[in-house]
PDB file of N, CA and C in Angstrom:
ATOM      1  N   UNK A   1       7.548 -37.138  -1.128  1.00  0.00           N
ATOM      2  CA  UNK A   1       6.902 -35.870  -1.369  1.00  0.00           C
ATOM      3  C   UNK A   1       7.942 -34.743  -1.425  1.00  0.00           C
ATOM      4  N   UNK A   2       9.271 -34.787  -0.278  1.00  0.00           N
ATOM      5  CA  UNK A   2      10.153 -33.749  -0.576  1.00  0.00           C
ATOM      6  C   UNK A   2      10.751 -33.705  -2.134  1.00  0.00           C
ATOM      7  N   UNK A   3      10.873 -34.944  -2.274  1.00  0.00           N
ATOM      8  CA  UNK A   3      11.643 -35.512  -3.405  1.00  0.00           C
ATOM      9  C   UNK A   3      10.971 -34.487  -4.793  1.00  0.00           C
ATOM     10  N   UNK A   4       9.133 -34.771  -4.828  1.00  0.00           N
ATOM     11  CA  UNK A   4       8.539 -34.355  -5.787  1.00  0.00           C
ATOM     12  C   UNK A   4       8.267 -32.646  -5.567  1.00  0.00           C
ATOM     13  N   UNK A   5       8.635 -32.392  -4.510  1.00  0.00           N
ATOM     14  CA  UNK A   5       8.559 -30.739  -4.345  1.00  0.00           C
ATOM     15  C   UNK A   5       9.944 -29.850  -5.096  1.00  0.00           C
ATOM     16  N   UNK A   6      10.793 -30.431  -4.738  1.00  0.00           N
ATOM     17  CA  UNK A   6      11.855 -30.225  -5.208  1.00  0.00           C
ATOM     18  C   UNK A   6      12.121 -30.402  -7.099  1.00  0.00           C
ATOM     19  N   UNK A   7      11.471 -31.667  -7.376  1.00  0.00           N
ATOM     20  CA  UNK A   7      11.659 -31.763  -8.917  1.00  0.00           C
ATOM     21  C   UNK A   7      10.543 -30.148  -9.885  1.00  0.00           C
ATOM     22  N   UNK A   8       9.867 -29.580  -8.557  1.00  0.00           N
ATOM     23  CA  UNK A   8       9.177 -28.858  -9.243  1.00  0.00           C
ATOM     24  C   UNK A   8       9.496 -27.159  -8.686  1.00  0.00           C
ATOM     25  N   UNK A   9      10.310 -27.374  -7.977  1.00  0.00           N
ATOM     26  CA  UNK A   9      10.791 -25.696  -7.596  1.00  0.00           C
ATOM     27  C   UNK A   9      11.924 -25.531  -7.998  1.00  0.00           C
ATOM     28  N   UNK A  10      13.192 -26.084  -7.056  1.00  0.00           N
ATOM     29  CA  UNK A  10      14.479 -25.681  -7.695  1.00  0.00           C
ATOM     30  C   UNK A  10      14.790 -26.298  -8.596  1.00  0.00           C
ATOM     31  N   UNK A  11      14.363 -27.467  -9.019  1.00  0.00           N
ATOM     32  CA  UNK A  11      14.959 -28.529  -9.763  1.00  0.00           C
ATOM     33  C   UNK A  11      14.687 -28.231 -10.810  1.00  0.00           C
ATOM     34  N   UNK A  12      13.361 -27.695 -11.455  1.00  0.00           N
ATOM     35  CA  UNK A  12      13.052 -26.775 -12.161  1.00  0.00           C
ATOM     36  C   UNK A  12      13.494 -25.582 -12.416  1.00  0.00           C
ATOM     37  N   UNK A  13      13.753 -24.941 -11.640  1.00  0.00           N
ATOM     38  CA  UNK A  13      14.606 -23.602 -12.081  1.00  0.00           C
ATOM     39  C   UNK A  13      15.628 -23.913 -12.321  1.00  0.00           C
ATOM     40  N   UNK A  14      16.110 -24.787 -12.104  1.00  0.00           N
ATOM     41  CA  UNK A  14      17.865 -24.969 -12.315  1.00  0.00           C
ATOM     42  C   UNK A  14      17.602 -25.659 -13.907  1.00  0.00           C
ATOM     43  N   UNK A  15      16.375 -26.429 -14.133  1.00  0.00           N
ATOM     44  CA  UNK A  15      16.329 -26.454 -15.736  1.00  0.00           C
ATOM     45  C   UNK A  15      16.522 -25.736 -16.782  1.00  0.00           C
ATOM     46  N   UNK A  16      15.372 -25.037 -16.229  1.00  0.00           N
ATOM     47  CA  UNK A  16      15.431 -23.601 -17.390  1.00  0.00           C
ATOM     48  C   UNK A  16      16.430 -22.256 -17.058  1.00  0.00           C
ATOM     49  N   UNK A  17      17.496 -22.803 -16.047  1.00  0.00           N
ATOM     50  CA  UNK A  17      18.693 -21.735 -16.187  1.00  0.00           C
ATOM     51  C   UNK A  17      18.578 -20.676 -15.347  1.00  0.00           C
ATOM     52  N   UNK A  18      17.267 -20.338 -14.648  1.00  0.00           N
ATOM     53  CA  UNK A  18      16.906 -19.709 -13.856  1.00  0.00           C
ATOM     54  C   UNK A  18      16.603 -19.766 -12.342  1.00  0.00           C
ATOM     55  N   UNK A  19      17.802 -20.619 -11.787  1.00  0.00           N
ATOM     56  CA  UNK A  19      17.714 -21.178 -10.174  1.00  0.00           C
ATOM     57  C   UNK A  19      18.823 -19.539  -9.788  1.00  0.00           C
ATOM     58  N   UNK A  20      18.947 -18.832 -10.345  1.00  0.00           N
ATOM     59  CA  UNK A  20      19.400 -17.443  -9.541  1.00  0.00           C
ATOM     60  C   UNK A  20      18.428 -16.551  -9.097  1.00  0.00           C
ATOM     61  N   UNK A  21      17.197 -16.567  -9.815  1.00  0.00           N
ATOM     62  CA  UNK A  21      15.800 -15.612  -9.155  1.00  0.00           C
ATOM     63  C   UNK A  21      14.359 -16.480  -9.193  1.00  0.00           C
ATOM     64  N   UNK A  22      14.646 -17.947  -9.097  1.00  0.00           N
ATOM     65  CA  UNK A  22      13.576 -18.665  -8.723  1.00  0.00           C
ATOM     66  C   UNK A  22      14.130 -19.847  -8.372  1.00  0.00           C
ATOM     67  N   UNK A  23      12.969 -20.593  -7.796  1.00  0.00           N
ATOM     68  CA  UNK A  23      13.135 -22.046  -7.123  1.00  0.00           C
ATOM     69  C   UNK A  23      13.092 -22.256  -5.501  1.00  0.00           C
ATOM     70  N   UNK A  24      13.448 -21.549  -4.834  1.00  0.00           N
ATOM     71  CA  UNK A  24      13.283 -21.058  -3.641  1.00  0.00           C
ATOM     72  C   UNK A  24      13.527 -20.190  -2.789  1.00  0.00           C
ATOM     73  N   UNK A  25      13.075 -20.053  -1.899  1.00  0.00           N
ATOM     74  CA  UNK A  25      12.776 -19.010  -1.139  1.00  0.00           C
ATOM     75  C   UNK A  25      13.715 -18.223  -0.503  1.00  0.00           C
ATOM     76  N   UNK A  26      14.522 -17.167  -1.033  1.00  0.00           N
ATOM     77  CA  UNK A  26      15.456 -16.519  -0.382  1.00  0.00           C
ATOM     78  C   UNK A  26      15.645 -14.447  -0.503  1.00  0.00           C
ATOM     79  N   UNK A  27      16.143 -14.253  -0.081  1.00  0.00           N
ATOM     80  CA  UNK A  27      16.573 -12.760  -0.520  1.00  0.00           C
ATOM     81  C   UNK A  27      17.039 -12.667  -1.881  1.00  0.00           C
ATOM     82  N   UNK A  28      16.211 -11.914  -2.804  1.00  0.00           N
ATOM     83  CA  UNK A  28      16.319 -11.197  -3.812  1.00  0.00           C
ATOM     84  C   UNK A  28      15.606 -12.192  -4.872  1.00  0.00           C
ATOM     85  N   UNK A  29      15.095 -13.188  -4.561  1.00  0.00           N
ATOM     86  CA  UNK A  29      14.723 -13.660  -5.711  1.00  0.00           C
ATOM     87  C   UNK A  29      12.813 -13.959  -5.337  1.00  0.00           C
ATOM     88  N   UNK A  30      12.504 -14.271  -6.683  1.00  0.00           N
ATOM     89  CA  UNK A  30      10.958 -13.969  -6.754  1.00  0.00           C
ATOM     90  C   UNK A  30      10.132 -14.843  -5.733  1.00  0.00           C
ATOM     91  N   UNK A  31       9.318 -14.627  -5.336  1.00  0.00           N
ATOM     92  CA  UNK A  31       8.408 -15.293  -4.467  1.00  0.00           C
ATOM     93  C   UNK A  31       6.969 -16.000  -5.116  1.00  0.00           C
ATOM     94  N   UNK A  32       7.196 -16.623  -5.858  1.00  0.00           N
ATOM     95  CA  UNK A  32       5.888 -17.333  -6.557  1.00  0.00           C
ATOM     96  C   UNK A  32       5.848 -18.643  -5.741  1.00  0.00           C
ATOM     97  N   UNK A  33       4.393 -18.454  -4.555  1.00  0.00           N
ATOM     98  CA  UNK A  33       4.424 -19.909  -4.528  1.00  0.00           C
ATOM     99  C   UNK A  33       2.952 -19.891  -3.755  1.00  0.00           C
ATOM    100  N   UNK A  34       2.739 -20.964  -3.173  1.00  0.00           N
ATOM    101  CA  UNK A  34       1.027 -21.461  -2.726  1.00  0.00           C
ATOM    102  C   UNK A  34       1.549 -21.868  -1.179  1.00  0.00           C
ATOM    103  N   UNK A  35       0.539 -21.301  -0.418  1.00  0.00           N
ATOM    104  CA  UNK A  35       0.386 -21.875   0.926  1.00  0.00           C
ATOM    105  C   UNK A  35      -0.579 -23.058   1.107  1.00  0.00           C
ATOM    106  N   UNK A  36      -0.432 -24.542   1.834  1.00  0.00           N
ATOM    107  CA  UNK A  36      -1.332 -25.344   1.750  1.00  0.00           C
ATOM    108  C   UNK A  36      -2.092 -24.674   3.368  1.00  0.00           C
ATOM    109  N   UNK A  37      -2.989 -25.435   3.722  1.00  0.00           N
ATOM    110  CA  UNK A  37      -3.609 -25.493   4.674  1.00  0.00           C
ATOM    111  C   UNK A  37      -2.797 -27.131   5.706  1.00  0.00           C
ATOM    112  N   UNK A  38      -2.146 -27.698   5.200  1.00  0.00           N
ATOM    113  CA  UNK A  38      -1.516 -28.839   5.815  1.00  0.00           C
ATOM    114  C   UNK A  38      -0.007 -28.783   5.734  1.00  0.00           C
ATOM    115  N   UNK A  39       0.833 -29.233   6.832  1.00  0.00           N
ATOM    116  CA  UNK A  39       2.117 -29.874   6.137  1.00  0.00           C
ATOM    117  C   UNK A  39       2.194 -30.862   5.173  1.00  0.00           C
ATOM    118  N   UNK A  40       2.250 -30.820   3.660  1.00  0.00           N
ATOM    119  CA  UNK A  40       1.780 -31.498   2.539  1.00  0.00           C
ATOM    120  C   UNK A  40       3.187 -32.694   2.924  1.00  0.00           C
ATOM    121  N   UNK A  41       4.074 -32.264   3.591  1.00  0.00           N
ATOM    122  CA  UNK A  41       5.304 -33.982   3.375  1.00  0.00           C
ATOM    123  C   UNK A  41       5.034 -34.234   5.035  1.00  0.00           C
ATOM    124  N   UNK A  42       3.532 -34.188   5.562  1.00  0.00           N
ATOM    125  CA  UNK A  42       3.831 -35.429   6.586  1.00  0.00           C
ATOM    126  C   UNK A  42       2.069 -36.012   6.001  1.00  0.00           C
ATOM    127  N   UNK A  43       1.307 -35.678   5.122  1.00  0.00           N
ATOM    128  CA  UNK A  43       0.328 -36.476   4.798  1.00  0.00           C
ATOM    129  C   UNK A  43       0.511 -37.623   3.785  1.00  0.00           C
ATOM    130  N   UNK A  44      -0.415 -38.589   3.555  1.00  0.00           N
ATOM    131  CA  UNK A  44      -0.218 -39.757   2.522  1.00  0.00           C
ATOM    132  C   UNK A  44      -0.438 -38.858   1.449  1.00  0.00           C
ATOM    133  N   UNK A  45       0.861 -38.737   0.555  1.00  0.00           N
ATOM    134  CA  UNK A  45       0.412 -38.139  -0.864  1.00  0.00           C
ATOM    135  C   UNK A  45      -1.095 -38.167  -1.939  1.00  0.00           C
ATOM    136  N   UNK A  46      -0.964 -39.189  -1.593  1.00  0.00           N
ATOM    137  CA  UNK A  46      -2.589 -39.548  -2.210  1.00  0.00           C
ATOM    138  C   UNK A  46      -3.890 -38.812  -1.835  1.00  0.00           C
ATOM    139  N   UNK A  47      -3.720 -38.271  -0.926  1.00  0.00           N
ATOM    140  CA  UNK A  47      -4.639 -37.268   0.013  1.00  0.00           C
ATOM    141  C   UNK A  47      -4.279 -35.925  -0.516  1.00  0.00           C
ATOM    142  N   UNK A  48      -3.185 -35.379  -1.417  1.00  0.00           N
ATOM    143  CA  UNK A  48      -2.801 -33.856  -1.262  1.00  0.00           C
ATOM    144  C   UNK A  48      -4.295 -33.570  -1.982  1.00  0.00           C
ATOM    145  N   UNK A  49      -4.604 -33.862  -2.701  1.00  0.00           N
ATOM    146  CA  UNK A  49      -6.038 -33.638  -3.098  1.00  0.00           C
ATOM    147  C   UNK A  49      -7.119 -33.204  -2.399  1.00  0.00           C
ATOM    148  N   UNK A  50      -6.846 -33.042  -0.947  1.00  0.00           N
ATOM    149  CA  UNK A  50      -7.976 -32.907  -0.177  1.00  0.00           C
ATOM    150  C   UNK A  50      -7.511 -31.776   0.509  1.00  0.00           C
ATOM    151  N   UNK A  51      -5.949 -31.049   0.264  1.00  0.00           N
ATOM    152  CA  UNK A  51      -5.684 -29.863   1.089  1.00  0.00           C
ATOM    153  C   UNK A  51      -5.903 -29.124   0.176  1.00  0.00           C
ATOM    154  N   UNK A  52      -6.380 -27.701   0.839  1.00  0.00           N
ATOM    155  CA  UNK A  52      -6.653 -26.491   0.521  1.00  0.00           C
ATOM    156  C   UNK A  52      -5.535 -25.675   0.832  1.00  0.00           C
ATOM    157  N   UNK A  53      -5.865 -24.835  -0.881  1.00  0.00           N
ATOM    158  CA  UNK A  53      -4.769 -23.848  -0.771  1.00  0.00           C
ATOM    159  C   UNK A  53      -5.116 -22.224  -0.036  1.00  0.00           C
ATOM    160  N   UNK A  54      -4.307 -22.295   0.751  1.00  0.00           N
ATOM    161  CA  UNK A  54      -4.640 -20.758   1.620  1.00  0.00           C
ATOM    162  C   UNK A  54      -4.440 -19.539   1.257  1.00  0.00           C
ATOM    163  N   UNK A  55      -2.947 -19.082   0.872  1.00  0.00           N
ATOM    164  CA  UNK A  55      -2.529 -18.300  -0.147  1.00  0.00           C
ATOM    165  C   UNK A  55      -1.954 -18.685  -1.315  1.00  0.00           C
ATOM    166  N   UNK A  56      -2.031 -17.865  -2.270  1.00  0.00           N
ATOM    167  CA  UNK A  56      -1.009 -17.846  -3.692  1.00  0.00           C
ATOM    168  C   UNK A  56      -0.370 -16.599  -3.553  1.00  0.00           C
ATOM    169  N   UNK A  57       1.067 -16.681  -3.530  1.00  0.00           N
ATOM    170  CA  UNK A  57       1.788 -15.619  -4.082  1.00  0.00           C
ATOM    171  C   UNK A  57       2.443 -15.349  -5.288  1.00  0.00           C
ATOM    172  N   UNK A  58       2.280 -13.960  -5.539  1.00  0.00           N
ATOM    173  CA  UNK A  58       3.629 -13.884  -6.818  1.00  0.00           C
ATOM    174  C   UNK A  58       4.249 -12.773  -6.620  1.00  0.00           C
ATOM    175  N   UNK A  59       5.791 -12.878  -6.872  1.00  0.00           N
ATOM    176  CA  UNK A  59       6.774 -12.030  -6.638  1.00  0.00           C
ATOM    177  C   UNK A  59       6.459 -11.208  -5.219  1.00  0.00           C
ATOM    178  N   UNK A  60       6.035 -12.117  -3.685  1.00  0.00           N
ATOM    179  CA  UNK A  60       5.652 -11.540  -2.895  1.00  0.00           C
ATOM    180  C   UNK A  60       4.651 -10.899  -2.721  1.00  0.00           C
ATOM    181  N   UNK A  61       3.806 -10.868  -3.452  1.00  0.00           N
ATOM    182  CA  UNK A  61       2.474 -10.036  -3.106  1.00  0.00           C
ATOM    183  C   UNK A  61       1.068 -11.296  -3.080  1.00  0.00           C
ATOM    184  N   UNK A  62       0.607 -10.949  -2.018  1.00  0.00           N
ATOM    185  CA  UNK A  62      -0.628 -11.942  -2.221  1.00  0.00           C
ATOM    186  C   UNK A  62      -1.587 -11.946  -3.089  1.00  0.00           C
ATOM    187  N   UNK A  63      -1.825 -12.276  -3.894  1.00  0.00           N
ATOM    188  CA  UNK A  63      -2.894 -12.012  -5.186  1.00  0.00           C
ATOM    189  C   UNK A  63      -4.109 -13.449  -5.101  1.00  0.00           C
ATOM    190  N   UNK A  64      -3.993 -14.405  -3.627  1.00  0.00           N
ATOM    191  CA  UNK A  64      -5.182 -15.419  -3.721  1.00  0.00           C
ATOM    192  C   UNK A  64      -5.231 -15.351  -1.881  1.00  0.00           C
ATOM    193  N   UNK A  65      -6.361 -15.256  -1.577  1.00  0.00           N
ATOM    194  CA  UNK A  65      -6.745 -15.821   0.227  1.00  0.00           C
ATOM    195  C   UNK A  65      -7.839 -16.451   0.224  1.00  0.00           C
ATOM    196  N   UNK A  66      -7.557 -17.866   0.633  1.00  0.00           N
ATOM    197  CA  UNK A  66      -9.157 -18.477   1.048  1.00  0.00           C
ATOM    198  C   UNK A  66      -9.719 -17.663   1.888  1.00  0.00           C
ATOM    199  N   UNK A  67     -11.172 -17.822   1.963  1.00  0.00           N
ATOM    200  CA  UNK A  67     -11.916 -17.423   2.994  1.00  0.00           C
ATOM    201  C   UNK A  67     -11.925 -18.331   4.004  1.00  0.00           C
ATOM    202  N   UNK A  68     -11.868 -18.273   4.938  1.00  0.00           N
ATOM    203  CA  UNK A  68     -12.093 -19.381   6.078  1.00  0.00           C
ATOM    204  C   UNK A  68     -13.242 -19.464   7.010  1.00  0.00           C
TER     205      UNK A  68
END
């Protein structure tokens, strides 16, 4: 699961040339990403289907909150 998180944040930004203001989480660069409701790399992958997403961010601002 780290493996497949990675092919889709930095590993990805470093595709499209853009691992200097995306891919992960640091000072100065954009904040687009989803909060689960679980630690998604200690469940059976096959299950991520059943976690709920809590927040969505973009560029740091919250723009999604479950209700709980």
């Amino acid at each position: 699961m780290l493996e497949a998180t990675r092919c889709y944040t930095l590993n990805g930004a470093y595709a499209s040339f853009e691992d200097d203001i995306k891919g992960s989480i640091e000072v100065g660069k954009l904040a687009d990403l989803v909060v689960f409701n679980e630690d998604i790399l200690e469940i059976d992958p096959v299950n991520i289907v059943n976690s709920k997403i809590d927040y969505t961010m973009i560029d740091w601002e919250i723009c999604y909150q479950r209700e709980k």
